[in-house]
PDB file of N, CA and C in Angstrom:
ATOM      1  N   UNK A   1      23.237 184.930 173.158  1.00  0.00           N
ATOM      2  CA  UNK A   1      22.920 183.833 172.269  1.00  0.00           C
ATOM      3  C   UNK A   1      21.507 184.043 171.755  1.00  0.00           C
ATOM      4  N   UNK A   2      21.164 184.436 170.488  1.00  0.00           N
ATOM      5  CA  UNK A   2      20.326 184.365 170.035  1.00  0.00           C
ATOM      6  C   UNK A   2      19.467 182.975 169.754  1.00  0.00           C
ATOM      7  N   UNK A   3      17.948 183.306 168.970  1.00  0.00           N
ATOM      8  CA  UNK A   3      17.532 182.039 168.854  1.00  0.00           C
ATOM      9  C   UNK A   3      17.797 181.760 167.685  1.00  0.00           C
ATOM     10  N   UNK A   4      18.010 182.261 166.496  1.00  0.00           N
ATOM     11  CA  UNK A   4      18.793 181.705 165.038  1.00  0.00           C
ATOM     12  C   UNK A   4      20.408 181.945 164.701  1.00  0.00           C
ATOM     13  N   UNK A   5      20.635 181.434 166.111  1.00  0.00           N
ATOM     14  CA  UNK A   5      22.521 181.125 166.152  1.00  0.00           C
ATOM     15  C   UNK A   5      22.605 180.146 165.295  1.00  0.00           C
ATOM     16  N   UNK A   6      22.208 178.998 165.530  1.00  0.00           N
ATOM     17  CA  UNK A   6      22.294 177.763 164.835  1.00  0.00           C
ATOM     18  C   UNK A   6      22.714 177.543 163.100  1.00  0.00           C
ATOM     19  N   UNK A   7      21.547 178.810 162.438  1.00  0.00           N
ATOM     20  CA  UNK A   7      21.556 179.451 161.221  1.00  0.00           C
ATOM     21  C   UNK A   7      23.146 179.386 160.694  1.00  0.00           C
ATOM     22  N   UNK A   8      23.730 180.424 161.620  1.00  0.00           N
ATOM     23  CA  UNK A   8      24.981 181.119 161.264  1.00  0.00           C
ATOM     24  C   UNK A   8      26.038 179.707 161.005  1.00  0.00           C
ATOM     25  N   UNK A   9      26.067 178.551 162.017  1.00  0.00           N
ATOM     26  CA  UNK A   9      26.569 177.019 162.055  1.00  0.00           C
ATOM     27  C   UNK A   9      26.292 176.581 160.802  1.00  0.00           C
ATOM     28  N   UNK A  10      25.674 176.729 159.949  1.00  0.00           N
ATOM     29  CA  UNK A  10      25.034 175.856 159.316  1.00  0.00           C
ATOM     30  C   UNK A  10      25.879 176.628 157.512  1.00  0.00           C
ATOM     31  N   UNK A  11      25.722 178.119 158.105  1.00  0.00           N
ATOM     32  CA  UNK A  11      26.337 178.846 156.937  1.00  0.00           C
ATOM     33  C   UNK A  11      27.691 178.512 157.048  1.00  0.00           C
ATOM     34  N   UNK A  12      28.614 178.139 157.932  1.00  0.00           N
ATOM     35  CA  UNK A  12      30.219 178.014 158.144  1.00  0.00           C
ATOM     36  C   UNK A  12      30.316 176.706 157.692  1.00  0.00           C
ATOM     37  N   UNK A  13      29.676 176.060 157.816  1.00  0.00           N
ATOM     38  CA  UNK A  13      29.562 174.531 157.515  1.00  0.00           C
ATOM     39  C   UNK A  13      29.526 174.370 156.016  1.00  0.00           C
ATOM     40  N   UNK A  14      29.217 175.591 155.408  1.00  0.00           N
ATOM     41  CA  UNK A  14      28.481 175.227 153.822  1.00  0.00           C
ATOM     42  C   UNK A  14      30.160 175.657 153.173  1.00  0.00           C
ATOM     43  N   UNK A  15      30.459 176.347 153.721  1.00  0.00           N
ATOM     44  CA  UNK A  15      31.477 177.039 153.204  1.00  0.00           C
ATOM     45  C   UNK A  15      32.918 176.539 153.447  1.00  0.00           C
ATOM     46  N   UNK A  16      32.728 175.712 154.583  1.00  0.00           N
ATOM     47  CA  UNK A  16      34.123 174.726 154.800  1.00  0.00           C
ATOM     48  C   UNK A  16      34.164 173.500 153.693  1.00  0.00           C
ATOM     49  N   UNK A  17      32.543 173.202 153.289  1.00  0.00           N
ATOM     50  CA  UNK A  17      32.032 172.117 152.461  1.00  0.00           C
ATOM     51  C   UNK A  17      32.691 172.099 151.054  1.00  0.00           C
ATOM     52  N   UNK A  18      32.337 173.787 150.730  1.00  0.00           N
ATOM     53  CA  UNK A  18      32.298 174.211 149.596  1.00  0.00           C
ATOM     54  C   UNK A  18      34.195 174.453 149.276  1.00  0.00           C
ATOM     55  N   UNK A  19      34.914 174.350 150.194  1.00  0.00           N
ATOM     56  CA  UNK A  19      36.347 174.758 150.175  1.00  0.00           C
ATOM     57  C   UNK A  19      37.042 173.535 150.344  1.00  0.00           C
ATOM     58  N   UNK A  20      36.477 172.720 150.937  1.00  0.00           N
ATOM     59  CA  UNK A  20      36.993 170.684 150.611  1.00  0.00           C
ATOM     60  C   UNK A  20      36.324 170.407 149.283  1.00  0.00           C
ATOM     61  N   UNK A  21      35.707 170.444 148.692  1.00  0.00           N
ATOM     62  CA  UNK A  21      35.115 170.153 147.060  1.00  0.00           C
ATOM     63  C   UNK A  21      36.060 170.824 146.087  1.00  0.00           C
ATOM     64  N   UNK A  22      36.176 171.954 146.363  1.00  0.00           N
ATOM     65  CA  UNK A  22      37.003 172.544 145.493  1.00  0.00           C
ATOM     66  C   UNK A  22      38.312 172.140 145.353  1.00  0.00           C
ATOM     67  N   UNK A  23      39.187 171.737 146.485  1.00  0.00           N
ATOM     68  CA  UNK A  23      40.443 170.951 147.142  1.00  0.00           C
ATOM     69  C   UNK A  23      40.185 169.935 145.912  1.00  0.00           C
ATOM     70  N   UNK A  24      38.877 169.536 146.570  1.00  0.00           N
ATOM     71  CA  UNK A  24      39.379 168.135 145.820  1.00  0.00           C
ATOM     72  C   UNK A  24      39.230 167.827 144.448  1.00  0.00           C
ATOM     73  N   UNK A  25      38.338 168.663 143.732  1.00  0.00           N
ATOM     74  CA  UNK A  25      38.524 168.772 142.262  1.00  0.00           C
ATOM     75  C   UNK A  25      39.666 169.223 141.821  1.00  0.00           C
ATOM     76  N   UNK A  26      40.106 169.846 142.279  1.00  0.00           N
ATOM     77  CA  UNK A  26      41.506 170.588 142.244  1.00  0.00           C
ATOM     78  C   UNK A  26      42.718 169.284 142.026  1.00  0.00           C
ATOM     79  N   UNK A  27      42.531 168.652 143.085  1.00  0.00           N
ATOM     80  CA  UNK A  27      43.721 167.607 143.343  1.00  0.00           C
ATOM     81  C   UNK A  27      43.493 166.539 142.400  1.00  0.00           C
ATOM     82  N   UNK A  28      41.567 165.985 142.138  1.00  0.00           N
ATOM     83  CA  UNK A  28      41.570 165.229 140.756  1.00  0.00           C
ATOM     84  C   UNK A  28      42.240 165.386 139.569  1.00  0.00           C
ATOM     85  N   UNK A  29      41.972 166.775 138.730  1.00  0.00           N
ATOM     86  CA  UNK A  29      42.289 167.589 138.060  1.00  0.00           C
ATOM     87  C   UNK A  29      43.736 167.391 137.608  1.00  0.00           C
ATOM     88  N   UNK A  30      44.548 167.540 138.975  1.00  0.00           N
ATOM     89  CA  UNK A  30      45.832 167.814 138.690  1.00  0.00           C
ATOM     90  C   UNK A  30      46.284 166.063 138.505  1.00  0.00           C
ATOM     91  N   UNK A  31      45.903 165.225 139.192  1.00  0.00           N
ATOM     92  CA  UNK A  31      46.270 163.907 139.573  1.00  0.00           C
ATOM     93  C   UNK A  31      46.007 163.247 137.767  1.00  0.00           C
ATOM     94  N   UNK A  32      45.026 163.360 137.415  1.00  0.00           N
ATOM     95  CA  UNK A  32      44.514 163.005 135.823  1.00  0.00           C
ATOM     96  C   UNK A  32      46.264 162.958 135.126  1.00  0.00           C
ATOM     97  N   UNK A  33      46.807 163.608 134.901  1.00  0.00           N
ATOM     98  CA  UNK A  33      48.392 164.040 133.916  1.00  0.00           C
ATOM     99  C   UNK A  33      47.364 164.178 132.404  1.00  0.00           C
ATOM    100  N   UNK A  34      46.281 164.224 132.110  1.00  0.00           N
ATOM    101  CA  UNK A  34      46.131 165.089 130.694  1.00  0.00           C
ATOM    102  C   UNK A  34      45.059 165.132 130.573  1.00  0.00           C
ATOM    103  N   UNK A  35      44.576 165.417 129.415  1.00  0.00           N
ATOM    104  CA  UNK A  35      43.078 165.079 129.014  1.00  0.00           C
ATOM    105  C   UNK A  35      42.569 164.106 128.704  1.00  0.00           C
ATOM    106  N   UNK A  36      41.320 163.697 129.256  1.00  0.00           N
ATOM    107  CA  UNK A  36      40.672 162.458 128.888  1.00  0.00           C
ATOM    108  C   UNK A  36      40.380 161.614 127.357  1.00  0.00           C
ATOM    109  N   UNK A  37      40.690 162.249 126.756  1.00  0.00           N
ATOM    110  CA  UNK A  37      41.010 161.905 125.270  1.00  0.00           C
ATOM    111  C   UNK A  37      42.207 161.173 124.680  1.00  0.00           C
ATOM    112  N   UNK A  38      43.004 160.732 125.693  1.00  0.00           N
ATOM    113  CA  UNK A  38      44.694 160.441 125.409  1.00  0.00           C
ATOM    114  C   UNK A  38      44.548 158.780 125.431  1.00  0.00           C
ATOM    115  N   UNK A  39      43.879 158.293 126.144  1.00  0.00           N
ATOM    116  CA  UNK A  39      43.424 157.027 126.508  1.00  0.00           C
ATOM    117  C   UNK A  39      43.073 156.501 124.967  1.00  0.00           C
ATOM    118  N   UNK A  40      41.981 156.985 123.965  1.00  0.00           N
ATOM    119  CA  UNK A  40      41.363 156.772 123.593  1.00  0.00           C
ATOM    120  C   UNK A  40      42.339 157.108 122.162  1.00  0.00           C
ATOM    121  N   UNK A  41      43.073 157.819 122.027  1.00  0.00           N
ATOM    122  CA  UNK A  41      43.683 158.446 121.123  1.00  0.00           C
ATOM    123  C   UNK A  41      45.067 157.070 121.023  1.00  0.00           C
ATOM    124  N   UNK A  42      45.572 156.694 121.955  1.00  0.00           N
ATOM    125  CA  UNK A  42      46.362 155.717 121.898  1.00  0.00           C
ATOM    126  C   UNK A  42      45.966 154.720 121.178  1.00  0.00           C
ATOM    127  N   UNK A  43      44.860 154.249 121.398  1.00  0.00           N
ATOM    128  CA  UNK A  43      44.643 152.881 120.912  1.00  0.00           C
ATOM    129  C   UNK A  43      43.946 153.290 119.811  1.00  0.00           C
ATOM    130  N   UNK A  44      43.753 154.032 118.629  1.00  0.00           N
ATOM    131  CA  UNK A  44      43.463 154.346 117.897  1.00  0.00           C
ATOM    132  C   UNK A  44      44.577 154.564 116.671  1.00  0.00           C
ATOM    133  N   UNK A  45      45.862 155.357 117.629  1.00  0.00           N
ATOM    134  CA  UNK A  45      47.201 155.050 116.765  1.00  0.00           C
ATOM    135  C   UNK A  45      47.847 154.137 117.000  1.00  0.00           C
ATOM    136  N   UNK A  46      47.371 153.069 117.605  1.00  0.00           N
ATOM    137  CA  UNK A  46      47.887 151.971 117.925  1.00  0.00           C
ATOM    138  C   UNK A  46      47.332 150.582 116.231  1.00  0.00           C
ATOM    139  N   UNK A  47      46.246 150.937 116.393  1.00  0.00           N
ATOM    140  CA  UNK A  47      45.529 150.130 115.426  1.00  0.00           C
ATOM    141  C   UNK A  47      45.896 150.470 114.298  1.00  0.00           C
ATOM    142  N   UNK A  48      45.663 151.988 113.907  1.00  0.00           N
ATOM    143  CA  UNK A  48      46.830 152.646 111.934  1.00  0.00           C
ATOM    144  C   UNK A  48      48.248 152.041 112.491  1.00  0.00           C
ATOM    145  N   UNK A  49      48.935 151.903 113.284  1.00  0.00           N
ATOM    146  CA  UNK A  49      50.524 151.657 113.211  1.00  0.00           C
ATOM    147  C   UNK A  49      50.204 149.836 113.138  1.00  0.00           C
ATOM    148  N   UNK A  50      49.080 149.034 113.637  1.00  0.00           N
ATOM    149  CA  UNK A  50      49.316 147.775 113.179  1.00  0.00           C
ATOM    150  C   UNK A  50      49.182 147.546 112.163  1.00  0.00           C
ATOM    151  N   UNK A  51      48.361 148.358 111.173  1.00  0.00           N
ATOM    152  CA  UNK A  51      47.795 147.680 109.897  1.00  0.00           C
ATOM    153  C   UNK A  51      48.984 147.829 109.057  1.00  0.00           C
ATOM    154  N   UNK A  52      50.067 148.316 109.254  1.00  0.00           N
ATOM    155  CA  UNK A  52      51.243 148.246 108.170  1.00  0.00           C
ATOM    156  C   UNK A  52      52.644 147.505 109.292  1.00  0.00           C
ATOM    157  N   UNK A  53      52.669 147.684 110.312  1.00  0.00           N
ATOM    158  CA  UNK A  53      53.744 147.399 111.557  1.00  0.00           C
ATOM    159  C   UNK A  53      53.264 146.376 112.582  1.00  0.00           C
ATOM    160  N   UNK A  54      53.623 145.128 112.961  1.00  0.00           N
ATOM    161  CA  UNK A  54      53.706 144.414 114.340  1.00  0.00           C
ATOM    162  C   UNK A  54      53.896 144.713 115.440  1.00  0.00           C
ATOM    163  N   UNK A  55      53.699 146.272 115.986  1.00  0.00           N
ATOM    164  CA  UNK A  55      53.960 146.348 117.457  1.00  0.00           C
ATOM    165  C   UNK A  55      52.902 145.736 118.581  1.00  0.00           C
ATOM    166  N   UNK A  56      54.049 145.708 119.416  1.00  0.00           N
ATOM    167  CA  UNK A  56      53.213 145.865 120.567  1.00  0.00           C
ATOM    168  C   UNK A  56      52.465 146.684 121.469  1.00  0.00           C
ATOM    169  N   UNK A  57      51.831 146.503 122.531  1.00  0.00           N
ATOM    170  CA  UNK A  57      50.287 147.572 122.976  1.00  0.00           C
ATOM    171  C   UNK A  57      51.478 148.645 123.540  1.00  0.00           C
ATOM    172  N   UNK A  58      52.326 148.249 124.440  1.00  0.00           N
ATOM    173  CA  UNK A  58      53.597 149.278 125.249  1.00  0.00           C
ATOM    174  C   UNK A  58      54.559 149.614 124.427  1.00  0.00           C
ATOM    175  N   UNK A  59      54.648 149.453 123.004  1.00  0.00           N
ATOM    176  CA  UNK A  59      55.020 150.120 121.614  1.00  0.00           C
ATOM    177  C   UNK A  59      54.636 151.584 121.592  1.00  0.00           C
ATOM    178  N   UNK A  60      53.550 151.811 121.754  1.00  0.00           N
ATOM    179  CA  UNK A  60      52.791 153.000 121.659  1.00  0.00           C
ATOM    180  C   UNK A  60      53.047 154.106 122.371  1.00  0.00           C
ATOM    181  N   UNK A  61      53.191 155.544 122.873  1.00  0.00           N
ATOM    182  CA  UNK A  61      53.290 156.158 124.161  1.00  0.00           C
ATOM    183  C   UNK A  61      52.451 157.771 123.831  1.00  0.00           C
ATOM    184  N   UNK A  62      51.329 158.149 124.497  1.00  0.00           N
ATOM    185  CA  UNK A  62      51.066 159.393 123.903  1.00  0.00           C
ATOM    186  C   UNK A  62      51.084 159.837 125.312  1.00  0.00           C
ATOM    187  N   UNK A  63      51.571 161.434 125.241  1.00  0.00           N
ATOM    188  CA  UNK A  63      51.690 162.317 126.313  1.00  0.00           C
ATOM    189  C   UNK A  63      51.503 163.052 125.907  1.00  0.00           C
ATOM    190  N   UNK A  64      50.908 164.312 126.837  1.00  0.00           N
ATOM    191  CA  UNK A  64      50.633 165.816 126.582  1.00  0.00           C
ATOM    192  C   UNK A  64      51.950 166.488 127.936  1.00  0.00           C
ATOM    193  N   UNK A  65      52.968 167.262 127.172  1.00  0.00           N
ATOM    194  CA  UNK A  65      53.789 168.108 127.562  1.00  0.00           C
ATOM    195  C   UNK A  65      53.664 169.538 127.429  1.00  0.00           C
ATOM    196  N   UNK A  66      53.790 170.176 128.607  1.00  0.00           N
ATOM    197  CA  UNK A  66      53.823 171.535 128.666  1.00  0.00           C
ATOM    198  C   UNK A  66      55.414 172.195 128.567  1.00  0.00           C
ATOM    199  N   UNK A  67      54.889 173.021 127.110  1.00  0.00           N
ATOM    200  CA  UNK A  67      56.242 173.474 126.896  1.00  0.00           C
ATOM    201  C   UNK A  67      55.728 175.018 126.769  1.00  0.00           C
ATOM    202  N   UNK A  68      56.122 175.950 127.810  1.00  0.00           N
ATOM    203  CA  UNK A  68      56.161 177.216 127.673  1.00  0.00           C
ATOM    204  C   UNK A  68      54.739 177.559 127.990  1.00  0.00           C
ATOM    205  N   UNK A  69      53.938 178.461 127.049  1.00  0.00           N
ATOM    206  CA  UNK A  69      52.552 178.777 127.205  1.00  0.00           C
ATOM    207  C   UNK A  69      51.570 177.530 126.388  1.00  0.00           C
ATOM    208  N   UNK A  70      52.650 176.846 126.079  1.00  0.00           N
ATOM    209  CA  UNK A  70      51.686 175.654 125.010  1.00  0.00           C
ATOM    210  C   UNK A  70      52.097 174.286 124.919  1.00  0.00           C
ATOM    211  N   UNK A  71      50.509 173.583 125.121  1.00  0.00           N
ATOM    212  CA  UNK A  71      50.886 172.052 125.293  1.00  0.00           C
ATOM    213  C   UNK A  71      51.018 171.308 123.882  1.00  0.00           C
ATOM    214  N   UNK A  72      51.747 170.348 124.796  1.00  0.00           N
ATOM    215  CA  UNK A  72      52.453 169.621 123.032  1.00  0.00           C
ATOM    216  C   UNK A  72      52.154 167.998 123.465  1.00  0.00           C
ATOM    217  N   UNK A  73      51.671 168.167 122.195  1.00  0.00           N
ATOM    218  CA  UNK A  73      51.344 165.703 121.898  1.00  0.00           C
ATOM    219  C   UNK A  73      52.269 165.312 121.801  1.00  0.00           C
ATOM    220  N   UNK A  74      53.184 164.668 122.414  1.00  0.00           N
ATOM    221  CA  UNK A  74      54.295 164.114 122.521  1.00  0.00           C
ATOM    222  C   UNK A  74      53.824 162.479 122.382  1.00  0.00           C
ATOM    223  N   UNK A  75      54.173 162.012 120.996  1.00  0.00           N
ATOM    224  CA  UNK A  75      53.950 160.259 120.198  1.00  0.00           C
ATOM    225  C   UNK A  75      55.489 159.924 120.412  1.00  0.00           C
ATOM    226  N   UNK A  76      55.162 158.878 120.876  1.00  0.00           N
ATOM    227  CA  UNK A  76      56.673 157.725 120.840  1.00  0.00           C
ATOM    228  C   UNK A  76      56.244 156.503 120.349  1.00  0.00           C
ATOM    229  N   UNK A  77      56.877 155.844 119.392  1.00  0.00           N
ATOM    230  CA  UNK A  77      56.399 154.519 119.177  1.00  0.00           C
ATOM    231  C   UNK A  77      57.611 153.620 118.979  1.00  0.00           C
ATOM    232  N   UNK A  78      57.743 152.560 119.046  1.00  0.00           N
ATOM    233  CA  UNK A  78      58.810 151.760 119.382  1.00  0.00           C
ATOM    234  C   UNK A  78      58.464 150.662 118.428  1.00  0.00           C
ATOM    235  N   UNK A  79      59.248 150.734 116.985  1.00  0.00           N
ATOM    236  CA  UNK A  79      59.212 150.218 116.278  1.00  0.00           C
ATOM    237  C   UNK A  79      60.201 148.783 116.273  1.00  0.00           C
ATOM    238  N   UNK A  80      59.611 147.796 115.846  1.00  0.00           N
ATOM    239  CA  UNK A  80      60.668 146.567 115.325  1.00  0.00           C
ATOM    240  C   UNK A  80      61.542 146.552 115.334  1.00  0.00           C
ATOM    241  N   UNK A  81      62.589 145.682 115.222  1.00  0.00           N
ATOM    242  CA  UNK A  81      64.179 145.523 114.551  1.00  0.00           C
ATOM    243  C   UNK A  81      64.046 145.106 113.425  1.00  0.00           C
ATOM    244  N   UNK A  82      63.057 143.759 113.745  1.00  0.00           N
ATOM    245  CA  UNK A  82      63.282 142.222 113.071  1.00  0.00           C
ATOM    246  C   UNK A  82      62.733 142.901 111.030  1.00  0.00           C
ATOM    247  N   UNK A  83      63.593 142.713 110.149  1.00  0.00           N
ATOM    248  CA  UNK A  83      62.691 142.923 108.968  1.00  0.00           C
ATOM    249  C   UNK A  83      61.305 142.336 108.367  1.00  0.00           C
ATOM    250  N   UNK A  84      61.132 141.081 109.162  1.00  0.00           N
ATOM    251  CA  UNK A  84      59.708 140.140 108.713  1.00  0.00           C
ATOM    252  C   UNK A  84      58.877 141.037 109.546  1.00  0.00           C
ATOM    253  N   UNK A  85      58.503 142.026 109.823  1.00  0.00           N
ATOM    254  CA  UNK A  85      57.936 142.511 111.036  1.00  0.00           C
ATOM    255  C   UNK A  85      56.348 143.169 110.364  1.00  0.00           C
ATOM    256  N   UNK A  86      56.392 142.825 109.107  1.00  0.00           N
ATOM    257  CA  UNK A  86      55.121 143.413 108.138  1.00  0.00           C
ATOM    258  C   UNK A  86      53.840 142.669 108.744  1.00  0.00           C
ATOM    259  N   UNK A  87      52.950 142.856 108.831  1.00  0.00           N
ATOM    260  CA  UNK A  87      51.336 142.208 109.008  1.00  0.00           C
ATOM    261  C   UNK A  87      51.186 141.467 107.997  1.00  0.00           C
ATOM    262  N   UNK A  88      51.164 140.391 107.559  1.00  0.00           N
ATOM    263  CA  UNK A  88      50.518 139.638 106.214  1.00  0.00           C
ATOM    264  C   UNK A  88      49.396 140.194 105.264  1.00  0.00           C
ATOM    265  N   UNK A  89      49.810 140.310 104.592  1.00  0.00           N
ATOM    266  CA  UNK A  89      48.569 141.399 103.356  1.00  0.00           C
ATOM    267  C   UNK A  89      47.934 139.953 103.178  1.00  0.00           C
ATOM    268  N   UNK A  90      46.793 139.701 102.503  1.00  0.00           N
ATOM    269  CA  UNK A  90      45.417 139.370 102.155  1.00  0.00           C
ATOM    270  C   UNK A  90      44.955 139.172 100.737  1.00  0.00           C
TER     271      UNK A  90
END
């Protein structure tokens, strides 16, 4: 037993540290389902689809799908039945 054993503890420690951080960005990462921009992108085509359409907020649906080597914006919107369904023009 040397006297800078302790040292070597301290290096295993950094590296178990450094391999739970990574885990866990990892598991954030994956847990997210897209890019942080999708949030923001919704309610943005949410607001152009009111100014001519009456939907509602769960009207709206944006997803990012992986199809093959390439991701795809997948928009759903869930339009009216009713024909009065126009916004009142001004």
């Amino acid at each position: 037993m040397g006297l800078f054993d302790f040292l070597l503890a301290k290096k295993q420690t950094a590296a178990v540290a450094k391999d739970r951080l990574r885990i866990i960005v990892a598991h954030e990462r994956a847990g997210r389902g897209g890019p942080d921009y999708l949030p923001m992108l919704q309610r943005e085509l949410l607001e152009v689809i009111r100014k001519y359409v009456n939907v509602d907020v769960e009207a709206v649906k944006v997803d990012v799908v992986k199809e093959g080597q390439h991701d795809v914006l997948d928009i759903s919107v869930a339009l009216p039945d009713a024909p009065g369904s126009t916004p009142a023009q001004a």
